[in-house]
PDB file of N, CA and C in Angstrom:
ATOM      1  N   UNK A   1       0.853  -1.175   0.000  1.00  0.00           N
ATOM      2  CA  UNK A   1       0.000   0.000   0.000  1.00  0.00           C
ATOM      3  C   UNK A   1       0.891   1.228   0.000  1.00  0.00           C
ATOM      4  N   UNK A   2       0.503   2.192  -0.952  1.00  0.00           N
ATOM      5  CA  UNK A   2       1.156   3.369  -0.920  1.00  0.00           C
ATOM      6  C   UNK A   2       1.229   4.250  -0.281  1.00  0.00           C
ATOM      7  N   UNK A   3      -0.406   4.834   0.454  1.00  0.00           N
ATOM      8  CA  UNK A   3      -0.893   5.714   1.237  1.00  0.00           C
ATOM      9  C   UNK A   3      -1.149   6.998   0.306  1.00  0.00           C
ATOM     10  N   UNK A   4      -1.784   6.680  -0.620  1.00  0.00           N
ATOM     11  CA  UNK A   4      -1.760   7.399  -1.869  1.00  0.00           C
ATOM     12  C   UNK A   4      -3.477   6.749  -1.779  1.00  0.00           C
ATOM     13  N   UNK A   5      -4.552   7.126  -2.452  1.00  0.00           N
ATOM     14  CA  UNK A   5      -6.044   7.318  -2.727  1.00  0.00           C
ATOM     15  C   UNK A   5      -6.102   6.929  -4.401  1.00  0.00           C
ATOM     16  N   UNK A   6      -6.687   6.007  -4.595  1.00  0.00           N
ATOM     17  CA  UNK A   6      -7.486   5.552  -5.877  1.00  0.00           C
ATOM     18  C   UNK A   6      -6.674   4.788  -6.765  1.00  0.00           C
ATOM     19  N   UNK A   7      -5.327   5.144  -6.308  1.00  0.00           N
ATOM     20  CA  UNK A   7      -4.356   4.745  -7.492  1.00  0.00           C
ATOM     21  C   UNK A   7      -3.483   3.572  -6.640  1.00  0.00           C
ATOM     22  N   UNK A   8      -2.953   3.075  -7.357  1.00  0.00           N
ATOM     23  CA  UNK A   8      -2.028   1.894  -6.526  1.00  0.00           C
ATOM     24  C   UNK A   8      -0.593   2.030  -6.841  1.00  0.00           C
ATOM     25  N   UNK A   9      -0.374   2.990  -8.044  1.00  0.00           N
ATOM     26  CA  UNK A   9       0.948   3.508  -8.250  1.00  0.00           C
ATOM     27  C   UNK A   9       1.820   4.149  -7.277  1.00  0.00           C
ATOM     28  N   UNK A  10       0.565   5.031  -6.695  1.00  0.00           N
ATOM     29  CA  UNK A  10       0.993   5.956  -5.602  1.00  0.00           C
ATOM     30  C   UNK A  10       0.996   6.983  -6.343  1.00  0.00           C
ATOM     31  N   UNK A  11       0.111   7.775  -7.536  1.00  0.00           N
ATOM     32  CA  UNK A  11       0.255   8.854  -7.824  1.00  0.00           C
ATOM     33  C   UNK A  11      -1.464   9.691  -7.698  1.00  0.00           C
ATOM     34  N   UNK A  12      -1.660   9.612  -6.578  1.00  0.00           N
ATOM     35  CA  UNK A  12      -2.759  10.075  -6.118  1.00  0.00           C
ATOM     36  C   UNK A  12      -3.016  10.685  -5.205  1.00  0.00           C
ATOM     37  N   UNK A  13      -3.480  11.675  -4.406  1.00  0.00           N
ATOM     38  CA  UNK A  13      -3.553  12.777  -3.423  1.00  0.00           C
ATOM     39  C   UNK A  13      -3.067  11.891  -1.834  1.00  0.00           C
ATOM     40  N   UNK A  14      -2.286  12.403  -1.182  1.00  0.00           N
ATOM     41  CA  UNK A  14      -2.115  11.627   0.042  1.00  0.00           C
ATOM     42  C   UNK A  14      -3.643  11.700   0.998  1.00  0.00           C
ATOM     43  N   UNK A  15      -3.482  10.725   1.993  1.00  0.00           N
ATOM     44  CA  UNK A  15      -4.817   9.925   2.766  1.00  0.00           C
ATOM     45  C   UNK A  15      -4.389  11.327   3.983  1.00  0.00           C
ATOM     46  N   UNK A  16      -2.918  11.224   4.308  1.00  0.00           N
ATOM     47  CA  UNK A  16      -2.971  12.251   5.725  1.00  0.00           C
ATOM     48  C   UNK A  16      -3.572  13.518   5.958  1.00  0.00           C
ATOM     49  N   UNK A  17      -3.284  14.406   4.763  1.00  0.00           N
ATOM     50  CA  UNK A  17      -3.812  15.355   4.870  1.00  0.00           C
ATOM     51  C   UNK A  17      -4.639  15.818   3.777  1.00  0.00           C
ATOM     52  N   UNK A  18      -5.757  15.670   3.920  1.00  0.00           N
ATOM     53  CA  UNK A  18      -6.612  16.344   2.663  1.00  0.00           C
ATOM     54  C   UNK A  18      -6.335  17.974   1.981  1.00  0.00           C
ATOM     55  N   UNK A  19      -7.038  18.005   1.492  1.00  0.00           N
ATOM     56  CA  UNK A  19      -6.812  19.507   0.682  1.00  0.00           C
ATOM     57  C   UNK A  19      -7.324  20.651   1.130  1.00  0.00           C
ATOM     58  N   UNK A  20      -8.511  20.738   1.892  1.00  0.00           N
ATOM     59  CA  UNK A  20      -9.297  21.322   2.737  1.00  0.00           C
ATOM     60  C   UNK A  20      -9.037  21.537   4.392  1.00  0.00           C
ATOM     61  N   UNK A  21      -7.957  20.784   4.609  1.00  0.00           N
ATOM     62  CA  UNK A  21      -7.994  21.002   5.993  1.00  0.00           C
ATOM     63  C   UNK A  21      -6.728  22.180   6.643  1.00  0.00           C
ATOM     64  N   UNK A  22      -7.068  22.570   7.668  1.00  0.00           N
ATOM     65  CA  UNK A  22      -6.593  23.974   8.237  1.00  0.00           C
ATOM     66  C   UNK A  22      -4.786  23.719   8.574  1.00  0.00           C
ATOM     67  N   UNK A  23      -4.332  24.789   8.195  1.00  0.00           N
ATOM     68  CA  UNK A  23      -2.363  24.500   8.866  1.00  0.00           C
ATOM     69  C   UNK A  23      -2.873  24.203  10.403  1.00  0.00           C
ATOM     70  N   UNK A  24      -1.676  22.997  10.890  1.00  0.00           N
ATOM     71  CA  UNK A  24      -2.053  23.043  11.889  1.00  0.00           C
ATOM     72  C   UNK A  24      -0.735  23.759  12.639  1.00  0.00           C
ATOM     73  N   UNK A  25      -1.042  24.687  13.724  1.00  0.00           N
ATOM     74  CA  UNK A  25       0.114  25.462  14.244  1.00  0.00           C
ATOM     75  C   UNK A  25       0.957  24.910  15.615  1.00  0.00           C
ATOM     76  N   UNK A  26       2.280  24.842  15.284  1.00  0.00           N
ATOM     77  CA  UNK A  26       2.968  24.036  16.378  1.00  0.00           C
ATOM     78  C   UNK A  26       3.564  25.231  17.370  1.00  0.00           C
ATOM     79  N   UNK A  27       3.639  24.890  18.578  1.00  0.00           N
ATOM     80  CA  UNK A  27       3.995  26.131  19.747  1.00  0.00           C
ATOM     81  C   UNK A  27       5.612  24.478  20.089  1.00  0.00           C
ATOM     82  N   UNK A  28       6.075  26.029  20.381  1.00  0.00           N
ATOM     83  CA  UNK A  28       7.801  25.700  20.614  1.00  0.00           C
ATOM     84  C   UNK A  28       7.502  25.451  22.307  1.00  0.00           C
ATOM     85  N   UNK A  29       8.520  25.015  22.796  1.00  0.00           N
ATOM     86  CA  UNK A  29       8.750  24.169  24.309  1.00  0.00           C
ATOM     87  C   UNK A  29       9.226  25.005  24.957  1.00  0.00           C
ATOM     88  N   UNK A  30       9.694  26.395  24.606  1.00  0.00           N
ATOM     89  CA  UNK A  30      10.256  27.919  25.107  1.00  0.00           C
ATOM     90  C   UNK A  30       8.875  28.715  25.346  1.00  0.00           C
ATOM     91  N   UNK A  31       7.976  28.413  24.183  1.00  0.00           N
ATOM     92  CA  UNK A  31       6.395  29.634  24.388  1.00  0.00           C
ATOM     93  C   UNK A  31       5.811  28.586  25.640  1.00  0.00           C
ATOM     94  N   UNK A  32       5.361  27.316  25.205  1.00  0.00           N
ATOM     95  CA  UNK A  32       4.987  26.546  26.405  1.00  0.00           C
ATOM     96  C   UNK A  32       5.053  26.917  27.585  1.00  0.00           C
ATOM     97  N   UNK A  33       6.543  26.352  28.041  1.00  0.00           N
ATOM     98  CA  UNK A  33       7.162  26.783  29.292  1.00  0.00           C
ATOM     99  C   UNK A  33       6.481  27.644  29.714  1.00  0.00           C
ATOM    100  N   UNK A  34       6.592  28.826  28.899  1.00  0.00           N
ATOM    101  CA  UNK A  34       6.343  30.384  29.457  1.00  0.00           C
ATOM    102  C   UNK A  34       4.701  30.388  29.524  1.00  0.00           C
ATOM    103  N   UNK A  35       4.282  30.271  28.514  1.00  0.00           N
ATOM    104  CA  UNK A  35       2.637  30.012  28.909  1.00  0.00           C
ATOM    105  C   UNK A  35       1.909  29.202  30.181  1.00  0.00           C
ATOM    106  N   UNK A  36       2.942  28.317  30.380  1.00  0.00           N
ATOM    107  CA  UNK A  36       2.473  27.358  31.516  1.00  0.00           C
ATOM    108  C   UNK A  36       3.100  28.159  32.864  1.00  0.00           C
ATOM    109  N   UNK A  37       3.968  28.713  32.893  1.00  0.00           N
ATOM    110  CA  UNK A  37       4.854  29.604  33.818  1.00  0.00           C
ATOM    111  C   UNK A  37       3.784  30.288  34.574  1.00  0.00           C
ATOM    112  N   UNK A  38       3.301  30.898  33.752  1.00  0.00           N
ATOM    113  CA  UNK A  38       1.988  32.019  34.209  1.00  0.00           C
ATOM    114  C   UNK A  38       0.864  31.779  34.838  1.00  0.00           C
ATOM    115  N   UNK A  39       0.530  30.194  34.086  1.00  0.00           N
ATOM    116  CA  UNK A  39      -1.170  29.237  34.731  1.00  0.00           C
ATOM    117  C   UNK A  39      -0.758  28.978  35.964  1.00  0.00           C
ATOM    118  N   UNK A  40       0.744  28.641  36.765  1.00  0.00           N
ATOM    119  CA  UNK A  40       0.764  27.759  37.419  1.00  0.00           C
ATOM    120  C   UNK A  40       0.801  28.447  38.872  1.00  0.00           C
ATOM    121  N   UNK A  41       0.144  28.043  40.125  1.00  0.00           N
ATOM    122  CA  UNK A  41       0.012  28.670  41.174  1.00  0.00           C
ATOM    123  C   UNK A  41       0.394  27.765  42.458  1.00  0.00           C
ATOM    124  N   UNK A  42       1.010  27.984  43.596  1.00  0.00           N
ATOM    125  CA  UNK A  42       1.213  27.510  44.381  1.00  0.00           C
ATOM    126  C   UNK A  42       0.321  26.385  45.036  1.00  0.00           C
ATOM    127  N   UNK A  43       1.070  25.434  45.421  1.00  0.00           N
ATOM    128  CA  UNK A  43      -0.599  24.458  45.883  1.00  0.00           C
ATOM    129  C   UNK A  43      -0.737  25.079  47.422  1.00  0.00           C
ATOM    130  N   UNK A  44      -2.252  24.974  48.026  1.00  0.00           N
ATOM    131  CA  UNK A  44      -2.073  25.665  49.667  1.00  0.00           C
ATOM    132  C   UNK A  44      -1.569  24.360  50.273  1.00  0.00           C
ATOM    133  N   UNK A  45      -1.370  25.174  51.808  1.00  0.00           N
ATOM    134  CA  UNK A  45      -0.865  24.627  52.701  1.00  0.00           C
ATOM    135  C   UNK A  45      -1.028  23.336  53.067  1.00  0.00           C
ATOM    136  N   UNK A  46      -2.245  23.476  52.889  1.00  0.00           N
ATOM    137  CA  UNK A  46      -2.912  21.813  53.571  1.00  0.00           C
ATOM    138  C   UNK A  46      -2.784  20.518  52.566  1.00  0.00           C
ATOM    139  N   UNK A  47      -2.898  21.290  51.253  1.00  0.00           N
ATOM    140  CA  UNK A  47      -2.646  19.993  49.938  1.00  0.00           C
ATOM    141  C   UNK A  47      -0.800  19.436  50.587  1.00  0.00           C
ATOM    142  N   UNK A  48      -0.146  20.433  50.713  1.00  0.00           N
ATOM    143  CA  UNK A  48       1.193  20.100  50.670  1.00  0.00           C
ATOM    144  C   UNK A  48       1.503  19.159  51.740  1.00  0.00           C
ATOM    145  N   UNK A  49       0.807  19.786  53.211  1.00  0.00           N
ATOM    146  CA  UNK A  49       1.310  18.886  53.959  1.00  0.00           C
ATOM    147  C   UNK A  49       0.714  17.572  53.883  1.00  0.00           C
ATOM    148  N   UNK A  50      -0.417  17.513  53.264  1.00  0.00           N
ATOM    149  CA  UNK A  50      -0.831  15.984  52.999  1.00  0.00           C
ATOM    150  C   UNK A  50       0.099  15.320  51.895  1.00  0.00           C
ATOM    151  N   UNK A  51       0.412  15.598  50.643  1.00  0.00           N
ATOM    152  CA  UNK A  51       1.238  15.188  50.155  1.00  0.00           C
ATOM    153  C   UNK A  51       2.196  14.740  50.754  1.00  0.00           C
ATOM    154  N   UNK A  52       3.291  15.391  51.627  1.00  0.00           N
ATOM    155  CA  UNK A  52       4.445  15.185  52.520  1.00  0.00           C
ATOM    156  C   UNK A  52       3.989  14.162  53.570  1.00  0.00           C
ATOM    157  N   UNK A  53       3.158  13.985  53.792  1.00  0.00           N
ATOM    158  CA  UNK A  53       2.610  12.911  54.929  1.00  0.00           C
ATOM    159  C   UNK A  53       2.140  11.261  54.044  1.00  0.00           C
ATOM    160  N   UNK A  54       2.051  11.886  52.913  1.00  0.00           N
ATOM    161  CA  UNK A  54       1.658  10.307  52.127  1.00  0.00           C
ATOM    162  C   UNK A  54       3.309  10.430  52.006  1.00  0.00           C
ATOM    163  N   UNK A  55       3.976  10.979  51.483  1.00  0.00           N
ATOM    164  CA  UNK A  55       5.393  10.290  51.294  1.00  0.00           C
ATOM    165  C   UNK A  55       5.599  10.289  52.638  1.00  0.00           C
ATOM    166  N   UNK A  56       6.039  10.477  53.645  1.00  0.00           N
ATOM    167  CA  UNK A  56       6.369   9.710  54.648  1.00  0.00           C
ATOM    168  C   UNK A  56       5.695   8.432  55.039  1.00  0.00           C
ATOM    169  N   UNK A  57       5.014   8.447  55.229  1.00  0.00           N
ATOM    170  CA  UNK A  57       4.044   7.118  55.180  1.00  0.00           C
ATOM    171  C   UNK A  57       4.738   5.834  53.968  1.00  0.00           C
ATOM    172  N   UNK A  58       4.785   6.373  52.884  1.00  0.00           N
ATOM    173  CA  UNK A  58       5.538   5.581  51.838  1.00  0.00           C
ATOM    174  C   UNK A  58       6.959   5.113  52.290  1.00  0.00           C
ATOM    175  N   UNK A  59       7.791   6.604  52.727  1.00  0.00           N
ATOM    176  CA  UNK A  59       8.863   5.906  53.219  1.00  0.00           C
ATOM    177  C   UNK A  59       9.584   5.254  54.488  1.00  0.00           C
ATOM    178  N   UNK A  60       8.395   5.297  55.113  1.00  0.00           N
ATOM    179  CA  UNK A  60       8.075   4.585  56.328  1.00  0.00           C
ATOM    180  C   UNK A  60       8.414   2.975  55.753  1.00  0.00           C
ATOM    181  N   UNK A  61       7.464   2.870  54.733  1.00  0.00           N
ATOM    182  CA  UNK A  61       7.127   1.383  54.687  1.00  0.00           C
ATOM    183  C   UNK A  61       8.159   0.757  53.414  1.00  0.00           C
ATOM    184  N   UNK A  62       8.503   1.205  53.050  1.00  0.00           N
ATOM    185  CA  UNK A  62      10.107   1.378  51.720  1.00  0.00           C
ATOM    186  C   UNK A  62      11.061   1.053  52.853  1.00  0.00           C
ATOM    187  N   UNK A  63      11.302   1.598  54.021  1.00  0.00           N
ATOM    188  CA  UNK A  63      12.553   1.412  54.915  1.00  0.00           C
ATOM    189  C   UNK A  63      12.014   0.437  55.635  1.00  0.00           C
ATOM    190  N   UNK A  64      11.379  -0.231  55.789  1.00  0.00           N
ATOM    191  CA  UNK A  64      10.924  -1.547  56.490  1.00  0.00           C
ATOM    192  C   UNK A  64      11.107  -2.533  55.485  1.00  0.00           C
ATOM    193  N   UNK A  65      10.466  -2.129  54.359  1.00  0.00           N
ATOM    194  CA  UNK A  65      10.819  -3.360  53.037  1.00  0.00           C
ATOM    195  C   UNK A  65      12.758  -3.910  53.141  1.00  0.00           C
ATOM    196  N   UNK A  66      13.049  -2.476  53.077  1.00  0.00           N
ATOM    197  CA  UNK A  66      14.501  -2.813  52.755  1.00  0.00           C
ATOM    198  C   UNK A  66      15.532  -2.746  53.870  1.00  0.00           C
ATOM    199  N   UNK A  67      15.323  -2.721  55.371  1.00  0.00           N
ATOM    200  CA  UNK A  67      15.380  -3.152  56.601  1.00  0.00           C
ATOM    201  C   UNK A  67      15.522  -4.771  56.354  1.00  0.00           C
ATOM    202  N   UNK A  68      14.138  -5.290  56.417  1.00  0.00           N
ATOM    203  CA  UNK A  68      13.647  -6.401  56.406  1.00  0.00           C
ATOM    204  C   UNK A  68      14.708  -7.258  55.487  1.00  0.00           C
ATOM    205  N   UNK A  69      14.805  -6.810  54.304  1.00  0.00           N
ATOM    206  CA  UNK A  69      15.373  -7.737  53.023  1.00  0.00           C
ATOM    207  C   UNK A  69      16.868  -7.660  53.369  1.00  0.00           C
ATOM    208  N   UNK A  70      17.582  -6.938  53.900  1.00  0.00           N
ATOM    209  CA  UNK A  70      18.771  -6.672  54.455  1.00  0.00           C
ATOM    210  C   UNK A  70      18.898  -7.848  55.424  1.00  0.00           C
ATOM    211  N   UNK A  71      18.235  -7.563  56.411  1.00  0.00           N
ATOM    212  CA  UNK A  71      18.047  -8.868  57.518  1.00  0.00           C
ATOM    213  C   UNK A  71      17.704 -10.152  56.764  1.00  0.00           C
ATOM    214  N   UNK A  72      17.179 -10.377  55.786  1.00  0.00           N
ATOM    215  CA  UNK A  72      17.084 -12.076  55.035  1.00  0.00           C
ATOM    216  C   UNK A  72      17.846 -12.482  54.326  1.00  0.00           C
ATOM    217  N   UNK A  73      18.811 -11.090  53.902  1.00  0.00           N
ATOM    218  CA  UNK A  73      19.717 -11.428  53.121  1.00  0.00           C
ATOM    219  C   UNK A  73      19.595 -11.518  51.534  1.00  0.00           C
ATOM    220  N   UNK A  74      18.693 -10.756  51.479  1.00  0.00           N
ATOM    221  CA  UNK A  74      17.801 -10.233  50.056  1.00  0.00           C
ATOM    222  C   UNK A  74      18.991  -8.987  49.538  1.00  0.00           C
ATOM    223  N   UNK A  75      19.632  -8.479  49.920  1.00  0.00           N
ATOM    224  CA  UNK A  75      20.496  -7.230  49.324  1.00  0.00           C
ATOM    225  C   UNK A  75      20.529  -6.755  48.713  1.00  0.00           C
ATOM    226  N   UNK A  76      19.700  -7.004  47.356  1.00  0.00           N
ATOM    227  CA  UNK A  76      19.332  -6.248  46.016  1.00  0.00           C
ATOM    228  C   UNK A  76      18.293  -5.546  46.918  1.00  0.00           C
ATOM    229  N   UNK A  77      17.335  -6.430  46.941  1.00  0.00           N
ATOM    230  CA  UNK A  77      15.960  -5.679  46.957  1.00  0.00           C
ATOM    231  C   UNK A  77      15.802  -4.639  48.224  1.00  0.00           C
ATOM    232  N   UNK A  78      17.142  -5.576  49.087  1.00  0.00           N
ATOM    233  CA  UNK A  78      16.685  -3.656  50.368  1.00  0.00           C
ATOM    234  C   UNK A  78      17.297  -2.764  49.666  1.00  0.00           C
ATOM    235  N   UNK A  79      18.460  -2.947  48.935  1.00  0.00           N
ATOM    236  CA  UNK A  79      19.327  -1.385  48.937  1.00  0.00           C
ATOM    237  C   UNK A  79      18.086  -0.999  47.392  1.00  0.00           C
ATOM    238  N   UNK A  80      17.072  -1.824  47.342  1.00  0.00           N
ATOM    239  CA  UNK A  80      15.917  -1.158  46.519  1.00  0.00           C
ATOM    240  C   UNK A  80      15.397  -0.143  47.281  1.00  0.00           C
ATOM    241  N   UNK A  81      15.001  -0.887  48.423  1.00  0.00           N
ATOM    242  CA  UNK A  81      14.095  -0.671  48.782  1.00  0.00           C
ATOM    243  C   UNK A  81      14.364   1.020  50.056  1.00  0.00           C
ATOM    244  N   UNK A  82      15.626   1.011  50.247  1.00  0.00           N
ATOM    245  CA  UNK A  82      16.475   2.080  50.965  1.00  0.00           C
ATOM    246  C   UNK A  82      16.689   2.826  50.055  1.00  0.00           C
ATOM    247  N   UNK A  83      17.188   2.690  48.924  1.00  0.00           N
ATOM    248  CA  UNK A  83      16.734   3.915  47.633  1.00  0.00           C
ATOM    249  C   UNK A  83      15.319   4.349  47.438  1.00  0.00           C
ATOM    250  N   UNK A  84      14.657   4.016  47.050  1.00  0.00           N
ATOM    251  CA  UNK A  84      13.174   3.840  46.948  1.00  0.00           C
ATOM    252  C   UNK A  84      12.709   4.779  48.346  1.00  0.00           C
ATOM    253  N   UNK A  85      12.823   4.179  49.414  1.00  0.00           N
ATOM    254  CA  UNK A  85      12.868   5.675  51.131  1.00  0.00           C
ATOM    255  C   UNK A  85      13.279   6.834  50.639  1.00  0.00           C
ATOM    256  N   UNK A  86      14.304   6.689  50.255  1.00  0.00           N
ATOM    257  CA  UNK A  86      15.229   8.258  50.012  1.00  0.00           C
ATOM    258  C   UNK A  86      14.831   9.148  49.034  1.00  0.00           C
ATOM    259  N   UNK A  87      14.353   8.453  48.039  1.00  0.00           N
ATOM    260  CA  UNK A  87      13.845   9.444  47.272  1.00  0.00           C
ATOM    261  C   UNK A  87      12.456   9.611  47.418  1.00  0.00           C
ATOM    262  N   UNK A  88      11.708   8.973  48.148  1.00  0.00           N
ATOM    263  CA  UNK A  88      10.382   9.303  48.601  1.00  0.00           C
ATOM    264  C   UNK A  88      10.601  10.429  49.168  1.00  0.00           C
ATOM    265  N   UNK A  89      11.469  10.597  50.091  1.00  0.00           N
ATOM    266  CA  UNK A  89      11.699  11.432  51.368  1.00  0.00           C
ATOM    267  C   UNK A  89      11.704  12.713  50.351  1.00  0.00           C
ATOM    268  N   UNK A  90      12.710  12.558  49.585  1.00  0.00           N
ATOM    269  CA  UNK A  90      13.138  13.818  48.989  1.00  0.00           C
ATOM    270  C   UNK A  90      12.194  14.729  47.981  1.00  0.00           C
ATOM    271  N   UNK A  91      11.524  13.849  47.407  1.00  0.00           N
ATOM    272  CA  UNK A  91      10.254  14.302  46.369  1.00  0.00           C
ATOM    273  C   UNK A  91       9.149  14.749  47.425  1.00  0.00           C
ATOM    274  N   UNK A  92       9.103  14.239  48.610  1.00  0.00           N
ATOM    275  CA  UNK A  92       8.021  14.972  49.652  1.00  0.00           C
ATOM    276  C   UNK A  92       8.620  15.969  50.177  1.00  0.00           C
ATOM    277  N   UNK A  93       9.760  16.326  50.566  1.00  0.00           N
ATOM    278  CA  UNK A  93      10.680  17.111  50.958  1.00  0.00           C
ATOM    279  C   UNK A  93      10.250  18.585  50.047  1.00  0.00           C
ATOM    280  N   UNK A  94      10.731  17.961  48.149  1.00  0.00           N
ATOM    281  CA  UNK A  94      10.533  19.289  47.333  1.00  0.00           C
ATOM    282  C   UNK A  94       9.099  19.418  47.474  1.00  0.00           C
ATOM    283  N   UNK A  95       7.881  18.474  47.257  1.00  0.00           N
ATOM    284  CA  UNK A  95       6.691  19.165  47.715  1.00  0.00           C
ATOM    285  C   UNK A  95       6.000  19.709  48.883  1.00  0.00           C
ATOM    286  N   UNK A  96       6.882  19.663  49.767  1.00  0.00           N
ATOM    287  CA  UNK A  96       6.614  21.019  51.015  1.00  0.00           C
ATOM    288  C   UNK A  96       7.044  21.626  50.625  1.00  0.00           C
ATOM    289  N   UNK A  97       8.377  21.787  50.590  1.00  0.00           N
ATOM    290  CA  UNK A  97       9.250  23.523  50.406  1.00  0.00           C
ATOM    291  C   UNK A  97       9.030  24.320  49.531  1.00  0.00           C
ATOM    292  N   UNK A  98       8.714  23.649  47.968  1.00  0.00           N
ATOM    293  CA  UNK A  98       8.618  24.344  46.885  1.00  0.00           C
ATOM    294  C   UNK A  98       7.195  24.621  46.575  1.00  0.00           C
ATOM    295  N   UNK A  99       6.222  23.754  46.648  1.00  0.00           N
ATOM    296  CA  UNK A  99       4.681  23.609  46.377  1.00  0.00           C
ATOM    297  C   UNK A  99       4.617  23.676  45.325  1.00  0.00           C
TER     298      UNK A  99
END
């Protein structure tokens, strides 16, 4: 198949874009940014500290996983699971401080 209409040569109007239809306009990842820069507003207080309290809670139970697997002698999966704490900690960390 060509992706070409009526003809099998392939010398026939392409299927993607018809003849009638509108330019479509692409925005750069610099206007974005900046457009989104402007929408975006602090989360309040109370969203944040709940956020920060589900990651602790998470890495509560991440440092028990990999506690635990340490003690069985699992060693992959705690120093997973002790990575996995730490960056919980830290991603709840940036969503208090920063919001």
């Amino acid at each position: 198949m060509s992706g070409f209409r009526d003809e099998p040569d392939g010398a026939g109007e392409p299927i993607a874009q018809p003849h009638d239809a509108p330019e479509r306009i692409v925005e750069t990842p610099a206007a974005a940014d900046a457009r989104e820069a402007d929408q975006l507003e602090r989360r309040p207080v109370l969203e944040r500290l709940g956020l920060a309290g589900i990651a602790v809670v998470m890495a509560i139970v991440l440092g028990i996983v990999g506690v635990a697997a340490i003690i069985g002698g699992e060693y992959i999966l705690g120093a997973m699971g002790l990575v996995g704490c730490m960056m919980t900690l830290v991603v709840g960390g940036i969503t208090l401080l920063r919001g």
